[in-house]
Protein backbone atom coordinates (compact mmCIF):
# COMPACT_ATOMS: atom_id res chain seq x y z
CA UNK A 1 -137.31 74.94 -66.66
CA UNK A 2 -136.74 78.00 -64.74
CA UNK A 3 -134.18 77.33 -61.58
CA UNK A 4 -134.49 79.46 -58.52
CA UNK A 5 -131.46 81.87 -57.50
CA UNK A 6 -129.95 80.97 -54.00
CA UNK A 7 -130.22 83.96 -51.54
CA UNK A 8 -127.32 84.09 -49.09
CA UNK A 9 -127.53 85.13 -45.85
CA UNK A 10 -125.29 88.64 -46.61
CA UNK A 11 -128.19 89.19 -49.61
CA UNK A 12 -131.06 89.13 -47.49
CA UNK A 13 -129.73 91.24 -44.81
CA UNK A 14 -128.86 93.66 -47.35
CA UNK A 15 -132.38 93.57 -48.95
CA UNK A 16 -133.68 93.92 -45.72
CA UNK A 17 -131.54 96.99 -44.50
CA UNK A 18 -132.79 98.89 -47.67
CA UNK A 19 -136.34 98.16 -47.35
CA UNK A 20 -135.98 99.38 -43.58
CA UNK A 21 -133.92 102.55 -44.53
CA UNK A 22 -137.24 103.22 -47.59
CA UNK A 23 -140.00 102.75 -44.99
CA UNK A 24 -138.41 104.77 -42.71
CA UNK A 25 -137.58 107.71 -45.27
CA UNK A 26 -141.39 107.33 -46.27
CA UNK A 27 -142.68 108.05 -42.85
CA UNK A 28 -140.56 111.06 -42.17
CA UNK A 29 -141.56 112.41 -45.40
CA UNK A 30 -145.24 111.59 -44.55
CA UNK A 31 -144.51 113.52 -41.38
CA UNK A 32 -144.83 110.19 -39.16
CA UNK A 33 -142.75 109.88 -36.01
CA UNK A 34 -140.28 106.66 -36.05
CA UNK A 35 -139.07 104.97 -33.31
CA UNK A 36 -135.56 103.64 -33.32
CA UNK A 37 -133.03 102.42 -30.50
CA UNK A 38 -129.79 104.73 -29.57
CA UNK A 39 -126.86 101.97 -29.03
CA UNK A 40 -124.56 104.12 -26.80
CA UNK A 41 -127.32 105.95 -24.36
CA UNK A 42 -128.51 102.08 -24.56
CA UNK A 43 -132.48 104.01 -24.86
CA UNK A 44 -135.36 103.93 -27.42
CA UNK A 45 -136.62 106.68 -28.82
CA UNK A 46 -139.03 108.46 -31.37
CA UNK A 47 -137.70 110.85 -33.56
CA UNK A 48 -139.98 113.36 -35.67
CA UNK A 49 -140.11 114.61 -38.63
CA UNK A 50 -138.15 117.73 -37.99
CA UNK A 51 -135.24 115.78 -36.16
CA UNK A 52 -136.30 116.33 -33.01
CA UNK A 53 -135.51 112.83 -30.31
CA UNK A 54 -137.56 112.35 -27.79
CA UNK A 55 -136.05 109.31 -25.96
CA UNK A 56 -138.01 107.11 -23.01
CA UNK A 57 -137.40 107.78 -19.35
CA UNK A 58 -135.56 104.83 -17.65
């Protein structure tokens, strides 16, 4: 009989970065703004399709 593989922790998160990073290179291509999270001015933001960061008022 067939035996399931073990994912590991490391694995998944790696599966999961990539499908993040592919959705994300969809939308821009689509021409869909996508929000994301700027660690050192510790503020969201949406960034279009042309590269242009619009980031929320505190």
């Amino acid at each position: 009989m067939y035996e399931r593989k073990k994912i590991t922790e490391d694995e998944l998160e790696e599966v999961f970065e990539k499908a993040a990073k592919l959705i994300i290179a969809k939308k821009k291509l689509k021409g869909i703004p996508v929000a994301g999270y700027d660690p050192k001015r510790k503020l969201p933001f949406v960034e279009y399709p042309d590269g242009t960061k619009e980031y929320a008022k505190a």
